[in-house]
N, C-alpha and C. Protein backbone atom coordinates (compact mmCIF):
# COMPACT_ATOMS: atom_id res chain seq x y z
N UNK A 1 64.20 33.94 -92.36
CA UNK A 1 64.45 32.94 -91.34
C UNK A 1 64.65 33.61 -89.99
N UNK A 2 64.52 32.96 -88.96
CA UNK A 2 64.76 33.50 -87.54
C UNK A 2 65.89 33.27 -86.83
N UNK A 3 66.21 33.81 -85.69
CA UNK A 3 67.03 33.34 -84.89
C UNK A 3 67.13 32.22 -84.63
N UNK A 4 68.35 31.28 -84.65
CA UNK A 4 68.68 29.79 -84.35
C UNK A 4 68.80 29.50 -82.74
N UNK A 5 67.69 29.35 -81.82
CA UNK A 5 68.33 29.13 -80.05
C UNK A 5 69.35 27.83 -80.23
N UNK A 6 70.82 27.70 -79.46
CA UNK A 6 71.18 26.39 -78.83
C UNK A 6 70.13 25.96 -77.67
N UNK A 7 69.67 24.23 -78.54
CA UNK A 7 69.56 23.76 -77.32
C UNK A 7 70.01 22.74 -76.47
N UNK A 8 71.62 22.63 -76.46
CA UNK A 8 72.75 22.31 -75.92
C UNK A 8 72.12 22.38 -74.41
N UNK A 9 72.53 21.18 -73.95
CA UNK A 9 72.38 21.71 -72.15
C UNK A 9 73.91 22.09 -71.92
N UNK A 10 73.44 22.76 -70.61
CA UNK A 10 74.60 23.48 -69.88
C UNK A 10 75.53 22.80 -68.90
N UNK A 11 76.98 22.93 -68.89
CA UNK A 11 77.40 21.72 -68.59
C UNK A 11 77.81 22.42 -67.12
N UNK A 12 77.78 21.58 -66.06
CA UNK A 12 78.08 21.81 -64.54
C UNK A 12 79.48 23.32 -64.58
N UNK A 13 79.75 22.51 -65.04
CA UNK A 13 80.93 23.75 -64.91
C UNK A 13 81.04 25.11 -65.39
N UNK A 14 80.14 25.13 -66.40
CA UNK A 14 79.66 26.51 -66.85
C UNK A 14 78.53 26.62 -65.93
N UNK A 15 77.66 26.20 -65.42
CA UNK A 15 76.73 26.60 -64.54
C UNK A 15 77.06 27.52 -63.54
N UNK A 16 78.11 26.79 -62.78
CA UNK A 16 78.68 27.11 -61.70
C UNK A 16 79.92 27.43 -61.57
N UNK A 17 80.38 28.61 -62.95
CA UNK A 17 81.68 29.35 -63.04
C UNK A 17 81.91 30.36 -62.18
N UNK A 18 82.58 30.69 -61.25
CA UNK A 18 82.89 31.36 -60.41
C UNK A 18 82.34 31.36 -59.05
N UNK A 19 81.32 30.78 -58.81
CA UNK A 19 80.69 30.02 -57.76
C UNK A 19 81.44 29.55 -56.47
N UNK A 20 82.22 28.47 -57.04
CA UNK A 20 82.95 27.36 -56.23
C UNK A 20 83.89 27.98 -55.27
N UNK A 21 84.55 29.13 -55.96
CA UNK A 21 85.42 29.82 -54.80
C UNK A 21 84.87 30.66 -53.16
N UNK A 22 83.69 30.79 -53.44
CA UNK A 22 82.95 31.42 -52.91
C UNK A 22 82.32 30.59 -51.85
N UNK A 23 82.02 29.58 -52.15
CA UNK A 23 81.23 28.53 -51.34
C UNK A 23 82.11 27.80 -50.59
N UNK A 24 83.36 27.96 -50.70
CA UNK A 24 84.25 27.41 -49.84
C UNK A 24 84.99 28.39 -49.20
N UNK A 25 84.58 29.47 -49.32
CA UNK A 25 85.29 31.01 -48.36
C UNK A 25 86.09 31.36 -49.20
N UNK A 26 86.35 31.54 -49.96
CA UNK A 26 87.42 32.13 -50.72
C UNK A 26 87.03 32.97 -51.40
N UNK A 27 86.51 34.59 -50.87
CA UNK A 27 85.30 35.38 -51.88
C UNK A 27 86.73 36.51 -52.29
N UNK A 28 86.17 37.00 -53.00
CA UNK A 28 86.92 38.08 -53.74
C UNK A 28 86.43 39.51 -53.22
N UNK A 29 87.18 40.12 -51.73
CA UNK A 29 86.19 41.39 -51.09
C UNK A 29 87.42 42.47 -52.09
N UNK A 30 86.02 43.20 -52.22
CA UNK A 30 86.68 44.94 -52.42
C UNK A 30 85.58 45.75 -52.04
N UNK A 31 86.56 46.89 -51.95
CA UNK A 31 85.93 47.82 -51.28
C UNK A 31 84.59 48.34 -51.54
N UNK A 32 83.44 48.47 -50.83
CA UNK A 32 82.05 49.02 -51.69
C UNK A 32 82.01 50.39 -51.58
N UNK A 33 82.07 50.94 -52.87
CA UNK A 33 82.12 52.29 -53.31
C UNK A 33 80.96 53.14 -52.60
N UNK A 34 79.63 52.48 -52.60
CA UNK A 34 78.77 53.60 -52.72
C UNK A 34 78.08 53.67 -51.48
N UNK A 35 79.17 52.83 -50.32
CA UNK A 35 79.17 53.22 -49.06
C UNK A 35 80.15 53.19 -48.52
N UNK A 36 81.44 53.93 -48.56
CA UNK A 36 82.69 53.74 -48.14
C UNK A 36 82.74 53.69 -46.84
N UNK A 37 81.88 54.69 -45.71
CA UNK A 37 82.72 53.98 -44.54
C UNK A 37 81.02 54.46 -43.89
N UNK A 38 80.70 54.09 -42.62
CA UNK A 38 80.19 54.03 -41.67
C UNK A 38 80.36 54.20 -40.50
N UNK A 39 79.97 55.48 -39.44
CA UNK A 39 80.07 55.32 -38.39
C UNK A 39 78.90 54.63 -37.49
N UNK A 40 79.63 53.66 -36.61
CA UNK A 40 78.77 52.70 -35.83
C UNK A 40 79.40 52.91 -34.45
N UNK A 41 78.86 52.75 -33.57
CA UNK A 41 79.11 52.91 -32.26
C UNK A 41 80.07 53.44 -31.89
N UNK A 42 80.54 55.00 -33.02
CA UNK A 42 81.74 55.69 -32.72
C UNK A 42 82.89 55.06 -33.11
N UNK A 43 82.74 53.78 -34.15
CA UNK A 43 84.09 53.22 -34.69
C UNK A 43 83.70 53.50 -35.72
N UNK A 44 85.16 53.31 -36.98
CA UNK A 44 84.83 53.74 -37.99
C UNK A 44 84.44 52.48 -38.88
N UNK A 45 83.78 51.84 -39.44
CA UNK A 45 83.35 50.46 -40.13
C UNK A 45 83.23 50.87 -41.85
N UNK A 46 83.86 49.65 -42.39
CA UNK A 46 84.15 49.65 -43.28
C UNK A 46 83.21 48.82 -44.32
N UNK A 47 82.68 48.66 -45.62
CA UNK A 47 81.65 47.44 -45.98
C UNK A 47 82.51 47.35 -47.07
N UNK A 48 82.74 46.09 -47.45
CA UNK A 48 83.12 45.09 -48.16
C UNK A 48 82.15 44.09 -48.86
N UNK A 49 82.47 44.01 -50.10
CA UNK A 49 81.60 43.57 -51.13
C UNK A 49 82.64 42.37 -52.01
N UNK A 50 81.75 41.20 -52.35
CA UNK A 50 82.63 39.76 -52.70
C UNK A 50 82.05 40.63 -54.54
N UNK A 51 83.19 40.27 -55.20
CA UNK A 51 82.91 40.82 -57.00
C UNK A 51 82.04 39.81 -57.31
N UNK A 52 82.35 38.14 -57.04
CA UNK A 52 81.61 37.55 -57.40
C UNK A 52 80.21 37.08 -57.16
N UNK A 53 80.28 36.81 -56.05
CA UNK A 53 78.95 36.72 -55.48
C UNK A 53 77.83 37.25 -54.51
N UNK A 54 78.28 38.52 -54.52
CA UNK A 54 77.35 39.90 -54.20
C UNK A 54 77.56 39.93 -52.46
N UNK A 55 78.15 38.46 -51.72
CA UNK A 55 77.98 38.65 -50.26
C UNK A 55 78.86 40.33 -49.64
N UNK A 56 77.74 40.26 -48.62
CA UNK A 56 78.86 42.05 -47.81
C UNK A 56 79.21 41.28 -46.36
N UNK A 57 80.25 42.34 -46.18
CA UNK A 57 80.70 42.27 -44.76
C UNK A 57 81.32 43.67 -44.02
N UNK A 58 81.33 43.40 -42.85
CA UNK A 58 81.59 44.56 -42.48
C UNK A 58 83.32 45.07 -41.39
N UNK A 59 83.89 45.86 -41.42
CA UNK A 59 85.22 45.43 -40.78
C UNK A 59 85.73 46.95 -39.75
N UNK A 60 85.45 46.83 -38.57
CA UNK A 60 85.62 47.80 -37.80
C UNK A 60 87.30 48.22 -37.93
N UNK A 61 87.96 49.29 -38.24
CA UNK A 61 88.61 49.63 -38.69
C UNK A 61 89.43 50.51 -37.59
């Protein structure tokens, strides 16, 4: 016999688990490792990474 797929649909809220915080500003920044700092116009700039939803930002320091 084979593998059994669910074919249950997916309910809104599992769709869009961890999402919602994000879309209303509320991102989760930490620090991005594999560019810790940046010099830009002789300041020192920092990049910031949301865990959940991949957005960056940047924070002159």
């Amino acid at each position: 016999m084979g593998n059994v797929l669910p074919f249950k649909k997916i309910t809104a809220s599992q769709r869009h688990k961890g999402n919602t915080l994000c879309r209303h500003g509320h991102h989760k920044w930490v620090l991005d490792q594999s560019q810790v700092f940046d010099v830009k116009q002789g300041r020192l700039v920092s990049r910031y990474r949301c865990s959940r939803c991949n957005a960056t930002r940047n924070r002159a320091e």
